[in-house]
PDB file of N, CA and C in Angstrom:
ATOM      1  N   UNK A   1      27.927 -19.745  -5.158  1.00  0.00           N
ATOM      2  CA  UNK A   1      26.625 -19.125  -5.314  1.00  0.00           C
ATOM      3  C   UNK A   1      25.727 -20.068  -6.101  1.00  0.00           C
ATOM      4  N   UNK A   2      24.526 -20.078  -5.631  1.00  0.00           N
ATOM      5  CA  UNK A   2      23.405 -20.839  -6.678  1.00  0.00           C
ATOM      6  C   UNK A   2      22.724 -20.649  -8.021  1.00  0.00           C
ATOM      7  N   UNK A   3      22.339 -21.159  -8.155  1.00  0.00           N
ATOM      8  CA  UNK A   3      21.996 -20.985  -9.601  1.00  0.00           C
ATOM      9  C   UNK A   3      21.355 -19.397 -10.059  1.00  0.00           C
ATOM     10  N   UNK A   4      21.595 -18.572 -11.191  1.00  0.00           N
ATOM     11  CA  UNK A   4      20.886 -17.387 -11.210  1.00  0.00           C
ATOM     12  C   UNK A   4      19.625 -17.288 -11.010  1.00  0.00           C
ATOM     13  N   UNK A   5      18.920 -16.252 -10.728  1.00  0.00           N
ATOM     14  CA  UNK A   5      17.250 -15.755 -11.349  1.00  0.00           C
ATOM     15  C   UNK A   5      17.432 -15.830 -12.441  1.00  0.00           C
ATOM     16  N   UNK A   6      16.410 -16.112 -12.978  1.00  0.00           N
ATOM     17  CA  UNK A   6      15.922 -16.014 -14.339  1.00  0.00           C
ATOM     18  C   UNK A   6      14.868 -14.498 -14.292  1.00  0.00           C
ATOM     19  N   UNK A   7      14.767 -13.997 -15.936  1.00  0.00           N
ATOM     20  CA  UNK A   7      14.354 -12.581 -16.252  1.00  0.00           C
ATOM     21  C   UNK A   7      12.612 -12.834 -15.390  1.00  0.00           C
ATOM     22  N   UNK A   8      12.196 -14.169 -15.703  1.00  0.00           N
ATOM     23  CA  UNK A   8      10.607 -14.180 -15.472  1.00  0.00           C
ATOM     24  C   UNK A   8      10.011 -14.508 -14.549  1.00  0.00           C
ATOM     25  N   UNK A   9      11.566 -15.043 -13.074  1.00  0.00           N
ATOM     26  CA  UNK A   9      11.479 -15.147 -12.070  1.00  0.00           C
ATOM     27  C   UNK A   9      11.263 -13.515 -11.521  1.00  0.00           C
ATOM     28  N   UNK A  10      12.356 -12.808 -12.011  1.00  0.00           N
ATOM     29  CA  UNK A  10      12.576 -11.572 -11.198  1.00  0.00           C
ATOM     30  C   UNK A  10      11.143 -11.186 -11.398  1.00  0.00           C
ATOM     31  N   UNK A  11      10.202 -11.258 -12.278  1.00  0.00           N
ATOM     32  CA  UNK A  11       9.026 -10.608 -12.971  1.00  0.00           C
ATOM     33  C   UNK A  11       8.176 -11.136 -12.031  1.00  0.00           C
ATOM     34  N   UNK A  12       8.171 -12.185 -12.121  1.00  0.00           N
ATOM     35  CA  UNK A  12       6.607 -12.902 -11.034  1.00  0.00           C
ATOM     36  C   UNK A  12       7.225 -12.446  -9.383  1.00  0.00           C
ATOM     37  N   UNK A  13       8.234 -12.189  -9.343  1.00  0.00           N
ATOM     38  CA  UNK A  13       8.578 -11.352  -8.065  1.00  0.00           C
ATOM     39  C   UNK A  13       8.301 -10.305  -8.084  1.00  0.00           C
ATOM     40  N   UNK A  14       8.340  -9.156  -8.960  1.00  0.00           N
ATOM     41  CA  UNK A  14       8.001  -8.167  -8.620  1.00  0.00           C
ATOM     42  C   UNK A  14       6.395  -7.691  -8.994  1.00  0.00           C
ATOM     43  N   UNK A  15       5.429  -8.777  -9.396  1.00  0.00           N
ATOM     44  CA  UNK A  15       4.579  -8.347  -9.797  1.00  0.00           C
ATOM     45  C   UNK A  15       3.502  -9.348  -7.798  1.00  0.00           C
ATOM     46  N   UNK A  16       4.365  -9.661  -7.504  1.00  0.00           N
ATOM     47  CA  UNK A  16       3.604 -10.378  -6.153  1.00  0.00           C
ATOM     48  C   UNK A  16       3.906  -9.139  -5.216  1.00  0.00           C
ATOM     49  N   UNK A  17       5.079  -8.149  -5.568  1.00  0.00           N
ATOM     50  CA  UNK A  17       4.858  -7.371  -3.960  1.00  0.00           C
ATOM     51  C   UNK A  17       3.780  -6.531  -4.156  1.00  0.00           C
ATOM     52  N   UNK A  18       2.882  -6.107  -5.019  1.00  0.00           N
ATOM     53  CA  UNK A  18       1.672  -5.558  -4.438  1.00  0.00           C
ATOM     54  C   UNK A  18       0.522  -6.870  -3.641  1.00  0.00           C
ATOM     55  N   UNK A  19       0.698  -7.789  -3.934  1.00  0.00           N
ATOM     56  CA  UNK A  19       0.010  -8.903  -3.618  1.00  0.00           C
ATOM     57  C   UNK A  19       0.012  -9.318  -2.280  1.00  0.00           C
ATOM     58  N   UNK A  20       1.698  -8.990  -1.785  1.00  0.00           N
ATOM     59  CA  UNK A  20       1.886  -9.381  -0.740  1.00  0.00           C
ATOM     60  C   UNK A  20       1.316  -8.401   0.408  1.00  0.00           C
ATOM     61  N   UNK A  21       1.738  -7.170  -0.406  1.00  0.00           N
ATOM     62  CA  UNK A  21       1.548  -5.465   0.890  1.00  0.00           C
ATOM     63  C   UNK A  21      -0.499  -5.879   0.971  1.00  0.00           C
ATOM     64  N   UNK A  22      -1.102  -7.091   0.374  1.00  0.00           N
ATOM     65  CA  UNK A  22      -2.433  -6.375   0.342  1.00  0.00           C
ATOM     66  C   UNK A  22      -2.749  -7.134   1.772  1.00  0.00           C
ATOM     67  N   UNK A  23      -1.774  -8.510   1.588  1.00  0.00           N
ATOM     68  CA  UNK A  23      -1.998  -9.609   2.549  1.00  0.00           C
ATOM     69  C   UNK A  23      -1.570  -8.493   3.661  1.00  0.00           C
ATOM     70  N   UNK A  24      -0.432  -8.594   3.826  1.00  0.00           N
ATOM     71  CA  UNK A  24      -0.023  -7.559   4.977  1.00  0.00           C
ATOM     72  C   UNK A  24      -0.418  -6.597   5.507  1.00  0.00           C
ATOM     73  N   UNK A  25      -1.888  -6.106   5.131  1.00  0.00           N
ATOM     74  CA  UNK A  25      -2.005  -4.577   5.143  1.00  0.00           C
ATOM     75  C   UNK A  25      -2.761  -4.661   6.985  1.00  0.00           C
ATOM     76  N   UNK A  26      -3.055  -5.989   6.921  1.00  0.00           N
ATOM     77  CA  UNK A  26      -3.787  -5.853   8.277  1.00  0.00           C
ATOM     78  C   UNK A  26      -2.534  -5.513   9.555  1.00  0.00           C
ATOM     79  N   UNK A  27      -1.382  -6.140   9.531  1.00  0.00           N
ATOM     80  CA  UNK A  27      -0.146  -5.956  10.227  1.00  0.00           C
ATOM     81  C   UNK A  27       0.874  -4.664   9.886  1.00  0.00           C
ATOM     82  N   UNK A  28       0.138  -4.052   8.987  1.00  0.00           N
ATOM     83  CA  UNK A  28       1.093  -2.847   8.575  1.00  0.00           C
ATOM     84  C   UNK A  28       0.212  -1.675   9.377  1.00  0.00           C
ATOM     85  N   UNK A  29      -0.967  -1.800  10.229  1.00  0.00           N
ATOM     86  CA  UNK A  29      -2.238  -1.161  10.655  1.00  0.00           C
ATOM     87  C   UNK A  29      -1.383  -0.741  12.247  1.00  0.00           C
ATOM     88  N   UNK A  30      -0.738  -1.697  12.238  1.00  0.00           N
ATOM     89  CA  UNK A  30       0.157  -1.560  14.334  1.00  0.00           C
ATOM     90  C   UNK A  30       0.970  -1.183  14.244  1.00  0.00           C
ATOM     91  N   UNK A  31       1.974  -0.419  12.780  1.00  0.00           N
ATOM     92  CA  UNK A  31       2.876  -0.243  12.904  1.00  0.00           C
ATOM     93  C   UNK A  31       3.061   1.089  12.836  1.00  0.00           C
ATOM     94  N   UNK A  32       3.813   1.688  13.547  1.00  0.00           N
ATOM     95  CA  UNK A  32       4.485   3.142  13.403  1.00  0.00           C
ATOM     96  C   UNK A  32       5.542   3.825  12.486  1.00  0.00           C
ATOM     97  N   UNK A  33       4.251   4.454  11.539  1.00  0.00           N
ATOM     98  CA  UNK A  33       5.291   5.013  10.292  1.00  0.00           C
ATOM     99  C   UNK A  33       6.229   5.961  10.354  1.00  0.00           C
ATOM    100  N   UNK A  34       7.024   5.858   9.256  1.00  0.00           N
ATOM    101  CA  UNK A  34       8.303   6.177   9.384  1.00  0.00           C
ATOM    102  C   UNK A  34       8.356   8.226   9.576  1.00  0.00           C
ATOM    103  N   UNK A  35       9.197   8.769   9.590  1.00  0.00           N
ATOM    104  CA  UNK A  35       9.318  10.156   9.791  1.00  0.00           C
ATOM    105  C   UNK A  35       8.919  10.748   8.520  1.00  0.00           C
ATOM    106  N   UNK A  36       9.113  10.157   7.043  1.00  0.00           N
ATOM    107  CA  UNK A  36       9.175  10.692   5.930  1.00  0.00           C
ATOM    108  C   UNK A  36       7.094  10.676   5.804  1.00  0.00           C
ATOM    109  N   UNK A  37       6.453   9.393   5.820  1.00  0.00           N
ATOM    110  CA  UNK A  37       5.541   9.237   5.981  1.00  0.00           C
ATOM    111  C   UNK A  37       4.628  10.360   6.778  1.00  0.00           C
ATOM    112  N   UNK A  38       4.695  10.618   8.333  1.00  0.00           N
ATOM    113  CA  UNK A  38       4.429  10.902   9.442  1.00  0.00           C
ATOM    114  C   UNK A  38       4.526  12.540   8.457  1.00  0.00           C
ATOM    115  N   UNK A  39       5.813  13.079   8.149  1.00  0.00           N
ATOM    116  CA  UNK A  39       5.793  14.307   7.315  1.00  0.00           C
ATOM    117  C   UNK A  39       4.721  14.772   6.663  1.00  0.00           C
ATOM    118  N   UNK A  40       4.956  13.815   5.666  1.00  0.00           N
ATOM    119  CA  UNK A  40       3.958  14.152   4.215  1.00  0.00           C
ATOM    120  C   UNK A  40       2.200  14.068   4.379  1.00  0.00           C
ATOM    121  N   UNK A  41       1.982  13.189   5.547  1.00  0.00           N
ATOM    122  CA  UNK A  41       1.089  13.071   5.684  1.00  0.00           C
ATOM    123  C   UNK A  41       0.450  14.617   6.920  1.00  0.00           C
ATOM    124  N   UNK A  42       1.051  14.987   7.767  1.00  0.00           N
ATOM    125  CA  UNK A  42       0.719  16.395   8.628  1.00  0.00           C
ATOM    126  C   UNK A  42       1.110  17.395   7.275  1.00  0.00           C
ATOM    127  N   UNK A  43       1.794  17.002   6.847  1.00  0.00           N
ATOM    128  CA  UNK A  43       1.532  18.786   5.801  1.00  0.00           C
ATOM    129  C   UNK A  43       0.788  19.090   4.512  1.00  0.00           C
ATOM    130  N   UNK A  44      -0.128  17.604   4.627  1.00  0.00           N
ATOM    131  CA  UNK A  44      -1.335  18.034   3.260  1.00  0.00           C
ATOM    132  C   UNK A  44      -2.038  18.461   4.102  1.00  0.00           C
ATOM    133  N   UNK A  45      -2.820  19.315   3.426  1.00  0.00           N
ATOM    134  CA  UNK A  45      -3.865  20.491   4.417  1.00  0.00           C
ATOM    135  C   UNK A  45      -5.360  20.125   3.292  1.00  0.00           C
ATOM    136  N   UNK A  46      -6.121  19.870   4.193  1.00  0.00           N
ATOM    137  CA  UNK A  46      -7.674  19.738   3.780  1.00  0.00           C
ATOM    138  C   UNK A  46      -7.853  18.526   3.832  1.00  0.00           C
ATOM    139  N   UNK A  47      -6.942  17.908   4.813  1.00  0.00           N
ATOM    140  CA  UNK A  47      -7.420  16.320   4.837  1.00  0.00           C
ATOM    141  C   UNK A  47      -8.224  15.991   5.945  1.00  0.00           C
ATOM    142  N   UNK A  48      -9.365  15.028   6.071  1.00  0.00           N
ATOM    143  CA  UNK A  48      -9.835  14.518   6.845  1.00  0.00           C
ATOM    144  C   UNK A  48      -8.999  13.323   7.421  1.00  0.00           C
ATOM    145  N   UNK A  49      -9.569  13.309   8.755  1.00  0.00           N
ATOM    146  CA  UNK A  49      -8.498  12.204   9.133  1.00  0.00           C
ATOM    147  C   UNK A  49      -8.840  10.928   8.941  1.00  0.00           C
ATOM    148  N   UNK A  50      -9.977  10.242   7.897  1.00  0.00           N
ATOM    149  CA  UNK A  50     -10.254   9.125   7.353  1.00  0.00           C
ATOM    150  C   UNK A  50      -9.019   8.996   6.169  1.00  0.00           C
ATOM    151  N   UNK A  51      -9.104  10.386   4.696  1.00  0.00           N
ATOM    152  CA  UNK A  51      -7.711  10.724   4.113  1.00  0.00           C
ATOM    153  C   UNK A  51      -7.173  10.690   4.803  1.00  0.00           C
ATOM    154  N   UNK A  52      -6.421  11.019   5.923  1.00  0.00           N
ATOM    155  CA  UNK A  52      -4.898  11.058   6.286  1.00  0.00           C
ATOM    156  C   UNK A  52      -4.702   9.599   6.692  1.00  0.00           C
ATOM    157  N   UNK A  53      -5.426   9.110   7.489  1.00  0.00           N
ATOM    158  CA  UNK A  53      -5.180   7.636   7.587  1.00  0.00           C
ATOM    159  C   UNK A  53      -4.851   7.016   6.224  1.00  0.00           C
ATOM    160  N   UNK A  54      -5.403   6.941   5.371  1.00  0.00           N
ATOM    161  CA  UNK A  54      -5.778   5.808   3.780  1.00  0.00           C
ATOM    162  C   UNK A  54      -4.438   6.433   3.284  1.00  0.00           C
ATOM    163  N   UNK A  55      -3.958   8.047   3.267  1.00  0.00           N
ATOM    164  CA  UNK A  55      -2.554   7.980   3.009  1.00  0.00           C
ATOM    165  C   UNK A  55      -1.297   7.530   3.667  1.00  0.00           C
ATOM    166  N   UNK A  56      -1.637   7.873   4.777  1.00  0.00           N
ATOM    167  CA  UNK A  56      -0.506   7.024   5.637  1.00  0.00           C
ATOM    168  C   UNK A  56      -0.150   5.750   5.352  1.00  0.00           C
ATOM    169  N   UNK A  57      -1.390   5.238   5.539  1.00  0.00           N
ATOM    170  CA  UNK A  57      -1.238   3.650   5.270  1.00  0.00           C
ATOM    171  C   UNK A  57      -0.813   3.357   3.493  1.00  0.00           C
ATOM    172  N   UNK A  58      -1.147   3.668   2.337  1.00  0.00           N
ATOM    173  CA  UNK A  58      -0.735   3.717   1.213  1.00  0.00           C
ATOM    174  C   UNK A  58       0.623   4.213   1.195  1.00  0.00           C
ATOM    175  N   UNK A  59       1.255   5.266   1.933  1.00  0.00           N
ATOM    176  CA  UNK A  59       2.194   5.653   1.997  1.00  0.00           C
ATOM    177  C   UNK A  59       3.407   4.424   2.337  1.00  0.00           C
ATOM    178  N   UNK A  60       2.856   4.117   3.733  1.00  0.00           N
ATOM    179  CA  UNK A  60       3.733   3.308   4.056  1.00  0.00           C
ATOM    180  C   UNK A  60       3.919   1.443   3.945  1.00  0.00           C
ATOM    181  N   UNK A  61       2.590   1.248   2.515  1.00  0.00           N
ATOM    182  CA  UNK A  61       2.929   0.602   1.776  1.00  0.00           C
ATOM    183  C   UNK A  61       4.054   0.057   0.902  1.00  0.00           C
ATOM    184  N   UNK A  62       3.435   1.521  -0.197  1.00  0.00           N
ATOM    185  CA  UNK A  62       4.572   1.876  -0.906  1.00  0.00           C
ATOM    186  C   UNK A  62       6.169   2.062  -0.406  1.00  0.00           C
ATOM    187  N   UNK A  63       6.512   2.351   0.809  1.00  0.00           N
ATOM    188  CA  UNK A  63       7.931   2.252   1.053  1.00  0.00           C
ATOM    189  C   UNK A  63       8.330   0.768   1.850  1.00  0.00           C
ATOM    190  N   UNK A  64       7.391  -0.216   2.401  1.00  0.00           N
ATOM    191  CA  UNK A  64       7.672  -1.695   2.211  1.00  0.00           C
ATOM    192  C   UNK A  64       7.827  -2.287   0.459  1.00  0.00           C
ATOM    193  N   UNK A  65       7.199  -1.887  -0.105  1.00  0.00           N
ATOM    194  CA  UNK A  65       7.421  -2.555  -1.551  1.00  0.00           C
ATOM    195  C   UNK A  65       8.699  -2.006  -1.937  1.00  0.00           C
ATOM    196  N   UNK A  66       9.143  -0.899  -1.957  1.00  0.00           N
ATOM    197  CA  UNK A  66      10.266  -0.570  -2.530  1.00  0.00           C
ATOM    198  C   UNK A  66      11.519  -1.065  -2.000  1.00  0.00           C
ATOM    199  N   UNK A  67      11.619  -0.755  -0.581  1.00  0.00           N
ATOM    200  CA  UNK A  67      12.327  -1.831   0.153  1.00  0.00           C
ATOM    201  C   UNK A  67      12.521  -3.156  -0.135  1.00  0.00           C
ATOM    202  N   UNK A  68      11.502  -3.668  -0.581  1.00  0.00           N
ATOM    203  CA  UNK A  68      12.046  -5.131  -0.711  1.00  0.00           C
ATOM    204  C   UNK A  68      12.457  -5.060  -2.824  1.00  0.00           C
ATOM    205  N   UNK A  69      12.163  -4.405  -3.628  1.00  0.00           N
ATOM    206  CA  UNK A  69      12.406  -4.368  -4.622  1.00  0.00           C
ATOM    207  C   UNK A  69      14.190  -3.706  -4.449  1.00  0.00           C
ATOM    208  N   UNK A  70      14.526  -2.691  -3.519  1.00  0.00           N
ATOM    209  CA  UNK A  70      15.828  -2.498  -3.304  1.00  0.00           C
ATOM    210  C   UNK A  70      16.381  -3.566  -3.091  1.00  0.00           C
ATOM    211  N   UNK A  71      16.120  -4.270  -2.130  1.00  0.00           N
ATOM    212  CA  UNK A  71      17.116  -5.020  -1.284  1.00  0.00           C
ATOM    213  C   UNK A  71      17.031  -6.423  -1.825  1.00  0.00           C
ATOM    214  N   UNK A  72      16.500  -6.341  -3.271  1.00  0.00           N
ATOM    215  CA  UNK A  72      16.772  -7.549  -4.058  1.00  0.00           C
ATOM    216  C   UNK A  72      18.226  -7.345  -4.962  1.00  0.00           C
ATOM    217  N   UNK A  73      18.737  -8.427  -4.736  1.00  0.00           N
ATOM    218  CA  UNK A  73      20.202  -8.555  -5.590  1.00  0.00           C
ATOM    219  C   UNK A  73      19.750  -9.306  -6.972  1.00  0.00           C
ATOM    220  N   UNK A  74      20.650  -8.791  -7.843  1.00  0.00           N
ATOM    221  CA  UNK A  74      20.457  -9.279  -9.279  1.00  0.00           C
ATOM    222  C   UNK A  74      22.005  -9.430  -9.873  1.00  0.00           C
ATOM    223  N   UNK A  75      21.980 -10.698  -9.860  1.00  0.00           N
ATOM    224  CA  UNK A  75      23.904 -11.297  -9.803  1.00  0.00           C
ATOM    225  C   UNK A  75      24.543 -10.476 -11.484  1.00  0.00           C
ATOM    226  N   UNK A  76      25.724 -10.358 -11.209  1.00  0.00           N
ATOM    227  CA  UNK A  76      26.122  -9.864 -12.916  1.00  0.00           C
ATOM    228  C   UNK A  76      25.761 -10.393 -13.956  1.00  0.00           C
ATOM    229  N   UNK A  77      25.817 -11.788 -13.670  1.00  0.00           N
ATOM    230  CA  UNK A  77      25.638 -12.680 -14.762  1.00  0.00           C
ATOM    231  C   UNK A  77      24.602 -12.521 -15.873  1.00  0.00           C
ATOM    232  N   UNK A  78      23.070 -12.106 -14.809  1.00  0.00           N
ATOM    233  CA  UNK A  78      22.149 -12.365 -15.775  1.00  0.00           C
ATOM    234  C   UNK A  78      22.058 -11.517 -16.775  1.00  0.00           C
ATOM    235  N   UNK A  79      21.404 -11.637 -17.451  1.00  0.00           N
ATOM    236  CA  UNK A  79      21.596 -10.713 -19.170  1.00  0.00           C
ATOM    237  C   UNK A  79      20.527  -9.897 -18.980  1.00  0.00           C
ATOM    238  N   UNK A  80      20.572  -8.969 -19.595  1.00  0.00           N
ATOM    239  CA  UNK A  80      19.191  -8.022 -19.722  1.00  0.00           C
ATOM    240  C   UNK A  80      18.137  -8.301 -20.013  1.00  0.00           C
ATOM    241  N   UNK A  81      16.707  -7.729 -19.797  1.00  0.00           N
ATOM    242  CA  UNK A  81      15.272  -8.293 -20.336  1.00  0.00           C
ATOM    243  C   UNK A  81      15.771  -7.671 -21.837  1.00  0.00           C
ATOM    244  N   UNK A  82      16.003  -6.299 -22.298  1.00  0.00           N
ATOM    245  CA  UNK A  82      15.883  -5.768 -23.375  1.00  0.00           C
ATOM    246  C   UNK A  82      17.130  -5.645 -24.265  1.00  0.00           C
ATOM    247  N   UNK A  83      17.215  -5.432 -25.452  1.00  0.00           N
ATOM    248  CA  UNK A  83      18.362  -5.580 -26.142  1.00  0.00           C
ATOM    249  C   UNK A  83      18.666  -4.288 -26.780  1.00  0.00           C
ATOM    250  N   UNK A  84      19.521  -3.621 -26.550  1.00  0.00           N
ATOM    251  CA  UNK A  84      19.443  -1.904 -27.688  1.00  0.00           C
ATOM    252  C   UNK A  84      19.874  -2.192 -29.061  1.00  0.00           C
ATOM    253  N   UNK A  85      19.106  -1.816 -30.007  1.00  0.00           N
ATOM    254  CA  UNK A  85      19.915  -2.129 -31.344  1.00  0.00           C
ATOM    255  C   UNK A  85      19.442  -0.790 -32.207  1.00  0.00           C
ATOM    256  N   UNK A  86      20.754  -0.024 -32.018  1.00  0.00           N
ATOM    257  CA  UNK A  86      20.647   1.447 -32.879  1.00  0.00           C
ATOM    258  C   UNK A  86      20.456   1.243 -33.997  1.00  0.00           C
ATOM    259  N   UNK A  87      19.414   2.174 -34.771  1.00  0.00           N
ATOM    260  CA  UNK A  87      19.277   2.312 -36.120  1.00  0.00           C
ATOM    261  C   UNK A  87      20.166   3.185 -37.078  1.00  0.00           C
ATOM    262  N   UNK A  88      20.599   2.924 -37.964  1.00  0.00           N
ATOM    263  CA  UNK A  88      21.260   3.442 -38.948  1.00  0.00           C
ATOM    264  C   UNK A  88      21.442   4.957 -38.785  1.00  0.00           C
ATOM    265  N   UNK A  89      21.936   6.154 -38.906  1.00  0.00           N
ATOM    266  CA  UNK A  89      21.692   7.256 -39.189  1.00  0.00           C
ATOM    267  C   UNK A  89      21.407   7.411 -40.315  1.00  0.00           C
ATOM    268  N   UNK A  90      20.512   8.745 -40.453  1.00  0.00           N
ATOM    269  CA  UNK A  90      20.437   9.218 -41.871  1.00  0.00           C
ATOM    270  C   UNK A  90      20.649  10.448 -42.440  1.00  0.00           C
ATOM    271  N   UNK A  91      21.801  10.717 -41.802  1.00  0.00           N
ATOM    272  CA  UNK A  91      22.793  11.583 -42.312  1.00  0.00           C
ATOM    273  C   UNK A  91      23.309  10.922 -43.180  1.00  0.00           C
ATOM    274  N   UNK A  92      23.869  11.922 -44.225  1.00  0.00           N
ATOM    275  CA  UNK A  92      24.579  11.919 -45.617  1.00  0.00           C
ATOM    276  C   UNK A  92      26.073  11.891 -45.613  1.00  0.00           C
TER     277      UNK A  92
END
């Protein structure tokens, strides 16, 4: 295996997938959303279909970004961003 991610790699990665879904948004316009999408979007009631479009499409944004934030691997090795360090009790 190659060398690890680093903590500030994983970071500038996850701070580009909104960056990327904005590039993409013109090719995410032909695509046929998913069933969960297609759902949520027929059972809000009082939407115009300018709203139902802008959710759809936000909708099925948001489940390309997560997707690719899932289907990122993060090897054992690397160490945590944060460190826990319990404080004392102050019980007697």
């Amino acid at each position: 295996m190659g060398e690890p991610m680093s903590r500030r790699t994983l970071g500038k990665l996850l701070l580009a997938v909104p960056a990327a879904s904005l590039t993409a948004g013109s090719l995410a316009a032909a695509e046929t959303p998913s069933d969960e999408v297609a759902f949520f979007t027929s059972h809000e009631p009082g939407l115009s279909a300018e709203e139902r479009e802008r959710l759809q499409k936000g909708l099925t944004d948001l489940e390309k970004s997560l997707k690719t934030v899932r289907d990122f691997t993060l090897a054992n090795d690397v160490s945590p961003a944060l460190r826990f360090k319990a404080l004392p009790s102050r019980r007697s």
